[in-house]
C-alpha atoms as a PDB file:
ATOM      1  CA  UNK A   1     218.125 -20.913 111.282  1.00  0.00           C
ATOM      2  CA  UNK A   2     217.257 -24.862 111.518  1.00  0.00           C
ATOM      3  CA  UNK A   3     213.273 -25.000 111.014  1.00  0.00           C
ATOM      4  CA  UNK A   4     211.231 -28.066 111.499  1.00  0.00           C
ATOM      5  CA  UNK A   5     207.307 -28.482 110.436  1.00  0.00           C
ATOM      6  CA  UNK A   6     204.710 -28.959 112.971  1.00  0.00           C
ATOM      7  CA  UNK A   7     204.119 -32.449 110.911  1.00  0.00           C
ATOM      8  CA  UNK A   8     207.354 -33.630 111.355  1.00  0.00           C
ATOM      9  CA  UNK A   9     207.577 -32.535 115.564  1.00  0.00           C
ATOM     10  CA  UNK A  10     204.055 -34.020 116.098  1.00  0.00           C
ATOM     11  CA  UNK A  11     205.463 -37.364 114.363  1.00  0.00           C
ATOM     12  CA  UNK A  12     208.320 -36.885 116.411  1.00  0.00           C
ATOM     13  CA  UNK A  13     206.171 -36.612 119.609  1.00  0.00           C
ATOM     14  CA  UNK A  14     203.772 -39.749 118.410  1.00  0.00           C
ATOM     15  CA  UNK A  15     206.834 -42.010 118.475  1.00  0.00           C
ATOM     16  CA  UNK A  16     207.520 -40.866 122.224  1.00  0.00           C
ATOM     17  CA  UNK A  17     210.814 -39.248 121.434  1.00  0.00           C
ATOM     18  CA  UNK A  18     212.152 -37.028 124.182  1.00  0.00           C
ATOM     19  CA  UNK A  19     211.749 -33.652 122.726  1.00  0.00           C
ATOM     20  CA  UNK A  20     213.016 -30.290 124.735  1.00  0.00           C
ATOM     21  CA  UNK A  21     210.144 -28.319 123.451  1.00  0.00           C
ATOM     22  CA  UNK A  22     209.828 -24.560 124.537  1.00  0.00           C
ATOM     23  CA  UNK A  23     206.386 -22.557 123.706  1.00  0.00           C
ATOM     24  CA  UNK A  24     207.315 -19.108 123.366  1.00  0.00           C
ATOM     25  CA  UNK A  25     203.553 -18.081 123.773  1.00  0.00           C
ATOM     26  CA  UNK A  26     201.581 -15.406 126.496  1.00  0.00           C
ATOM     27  CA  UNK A  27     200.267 -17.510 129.646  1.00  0.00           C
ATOM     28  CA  UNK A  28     196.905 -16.563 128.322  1.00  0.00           C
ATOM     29  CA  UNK A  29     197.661 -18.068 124.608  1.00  0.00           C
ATOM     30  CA  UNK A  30     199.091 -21.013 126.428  1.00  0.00           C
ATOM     31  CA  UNK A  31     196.591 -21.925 128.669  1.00  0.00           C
ATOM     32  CA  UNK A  32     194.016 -22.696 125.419  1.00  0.00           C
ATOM     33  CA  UNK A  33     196.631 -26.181 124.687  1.00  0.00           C
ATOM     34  CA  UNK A  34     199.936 -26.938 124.392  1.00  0.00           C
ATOM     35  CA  UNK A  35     201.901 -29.844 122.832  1.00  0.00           C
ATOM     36  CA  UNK A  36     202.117 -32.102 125.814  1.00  0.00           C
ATOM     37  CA  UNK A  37     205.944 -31.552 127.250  1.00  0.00           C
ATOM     38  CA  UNK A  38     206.289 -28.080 126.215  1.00  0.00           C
ATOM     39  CA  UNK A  39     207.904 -25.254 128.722  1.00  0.00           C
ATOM     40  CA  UNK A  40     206.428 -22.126 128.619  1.00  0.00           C
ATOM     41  CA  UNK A  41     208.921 -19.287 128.667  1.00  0.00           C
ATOM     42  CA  UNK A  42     207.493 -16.479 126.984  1.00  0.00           C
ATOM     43  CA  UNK A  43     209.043 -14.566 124.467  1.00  0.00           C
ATOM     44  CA  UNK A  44     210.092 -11.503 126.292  1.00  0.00           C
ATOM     45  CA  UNK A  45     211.500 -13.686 129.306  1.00  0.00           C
ATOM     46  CA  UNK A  46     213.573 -15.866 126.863  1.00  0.00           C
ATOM     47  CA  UNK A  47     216.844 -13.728 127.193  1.00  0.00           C
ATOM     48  CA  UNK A  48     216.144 -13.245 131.347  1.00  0.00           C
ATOM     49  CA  UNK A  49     214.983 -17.460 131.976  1.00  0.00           C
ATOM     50  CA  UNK A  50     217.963 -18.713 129.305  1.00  0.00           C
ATOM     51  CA  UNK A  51     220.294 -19.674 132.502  1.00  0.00           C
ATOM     52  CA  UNK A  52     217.444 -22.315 132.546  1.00  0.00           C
ATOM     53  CA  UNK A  53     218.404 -24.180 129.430  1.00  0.00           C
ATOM     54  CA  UNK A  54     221.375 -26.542 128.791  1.00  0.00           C
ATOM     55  CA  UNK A  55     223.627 -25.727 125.899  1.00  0.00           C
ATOM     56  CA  UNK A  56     224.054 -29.476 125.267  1.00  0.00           C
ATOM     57  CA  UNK A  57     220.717 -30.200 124.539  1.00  0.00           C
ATOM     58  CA  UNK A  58     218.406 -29.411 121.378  1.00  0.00           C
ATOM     59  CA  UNK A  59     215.198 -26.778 121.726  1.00  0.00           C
ATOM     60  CA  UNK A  60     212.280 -26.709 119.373  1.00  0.00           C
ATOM     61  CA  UNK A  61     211.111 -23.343 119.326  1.00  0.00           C
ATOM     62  CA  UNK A  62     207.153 -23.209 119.335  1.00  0.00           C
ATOM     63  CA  UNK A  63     204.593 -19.641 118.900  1.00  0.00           C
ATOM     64  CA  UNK A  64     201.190 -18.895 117.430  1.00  0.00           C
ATOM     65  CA  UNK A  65     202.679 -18.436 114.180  1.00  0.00           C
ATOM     66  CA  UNK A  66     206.455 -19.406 113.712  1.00  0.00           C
ATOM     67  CA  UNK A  67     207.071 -15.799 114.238  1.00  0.00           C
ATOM     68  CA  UNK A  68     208.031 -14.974 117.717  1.00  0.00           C
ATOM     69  CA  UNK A  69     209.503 -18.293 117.726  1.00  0.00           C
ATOM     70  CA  UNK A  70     212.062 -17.401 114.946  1.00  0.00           C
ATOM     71  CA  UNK A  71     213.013 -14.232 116.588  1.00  0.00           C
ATOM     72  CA  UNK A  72     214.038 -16.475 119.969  1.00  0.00           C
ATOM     73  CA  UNK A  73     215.478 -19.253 117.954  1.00  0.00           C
ATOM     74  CA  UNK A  74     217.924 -16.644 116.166  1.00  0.00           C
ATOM     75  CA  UNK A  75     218.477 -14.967 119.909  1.00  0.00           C
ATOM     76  CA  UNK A  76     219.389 -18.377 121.423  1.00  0.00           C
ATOM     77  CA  UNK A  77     220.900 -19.510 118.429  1.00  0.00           C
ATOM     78  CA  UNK A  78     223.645 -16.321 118.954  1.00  0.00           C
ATOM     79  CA  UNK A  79     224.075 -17.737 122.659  1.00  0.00           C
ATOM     80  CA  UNK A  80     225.310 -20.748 121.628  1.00  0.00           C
ATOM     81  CA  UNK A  81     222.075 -22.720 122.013  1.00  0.00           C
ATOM     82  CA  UNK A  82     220.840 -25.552 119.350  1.00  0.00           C
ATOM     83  CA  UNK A  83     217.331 -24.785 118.442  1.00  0.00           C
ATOM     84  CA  UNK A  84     214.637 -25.140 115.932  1.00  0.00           C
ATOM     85  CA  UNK A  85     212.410 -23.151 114.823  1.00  0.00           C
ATOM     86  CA  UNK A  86     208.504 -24.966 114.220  1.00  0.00           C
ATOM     87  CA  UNK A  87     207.584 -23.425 111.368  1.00  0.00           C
ATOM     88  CA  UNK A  88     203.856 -22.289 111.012  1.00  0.00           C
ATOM     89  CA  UNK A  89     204.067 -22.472 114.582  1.00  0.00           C
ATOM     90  CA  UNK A  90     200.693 -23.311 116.842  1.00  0.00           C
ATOM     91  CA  UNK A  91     198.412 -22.840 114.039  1.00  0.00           C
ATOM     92  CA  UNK A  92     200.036 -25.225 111.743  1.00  0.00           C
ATOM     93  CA  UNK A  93     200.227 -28.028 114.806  1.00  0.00           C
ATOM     94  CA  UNK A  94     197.621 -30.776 114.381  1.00  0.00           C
ATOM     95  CA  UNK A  95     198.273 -32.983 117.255  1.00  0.00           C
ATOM     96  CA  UNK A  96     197.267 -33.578 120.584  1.00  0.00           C
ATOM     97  CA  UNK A  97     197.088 -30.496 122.846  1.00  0.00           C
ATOM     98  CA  UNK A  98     197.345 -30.530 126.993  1.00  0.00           C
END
C-alpha cells in the first residue's frame, strides 16, 4: 500500500496541484473541516459509490487517523484503483481546513 504524509499532501495542495482527494470520514466528523477539494465518501459507502471514481486517475485516501483510510485504500487498491493512503490521517494534517 502507497502511503503519503499529511506534510507532503498539504505541500502538494499549497502548490495548487490538482489532487483527487477522498475523505473517508462520518458526515458528522467531516463537517468540523476538510482539506479544501476533498470528496466525502464514507468508509462504509466506498465499495457501493466506487462506480464514481475513474480508474485512470490517482486517490489520496484521507480518515481521522490513517486507519479507515488504509482499509479503503487496500479495498480500492484490489479493484484496480491507484490510491494513497495519508498516513496519520486528519490528525496529523496541519493545513488549511474548509
Amino acid at each position: 500500500m502507497k502511503e503519503m504524509t499529511a506534510k507532503e499532501v498539504e505541500l502538494l495542495v499549497n502548490e495548487g496541484k490538482a489532487l483527487d482527494i477522498i475523505d473517508v470520514r462520518e458526515v458528522d466528523e467531516v463537517a468540523a473541516g476538510k482539506i479544501q477539494g476533498a470528496v466525502n465518501i464514507p468508509l462504509g459507502l466506498v465499495e457501493f459509490r466506487m462506480h464514481e471514481l475513474d480508474k485512470s486517475k490517482e486517490y489520496i485516501m484521507v480518515c481521522r487517523s490513517g486507519g479507515r483510510s488504509g482499509r479503503a485504500t487496500q479495498f480500492l487498491e484490489g479493484q484496480g484503483f491507484n490510491v494513497i493512503n495519508m498516513a496519520g490521517g486528519m490528525l496529523s494534517w496541519e493545513g488549511k481546513v474548509n
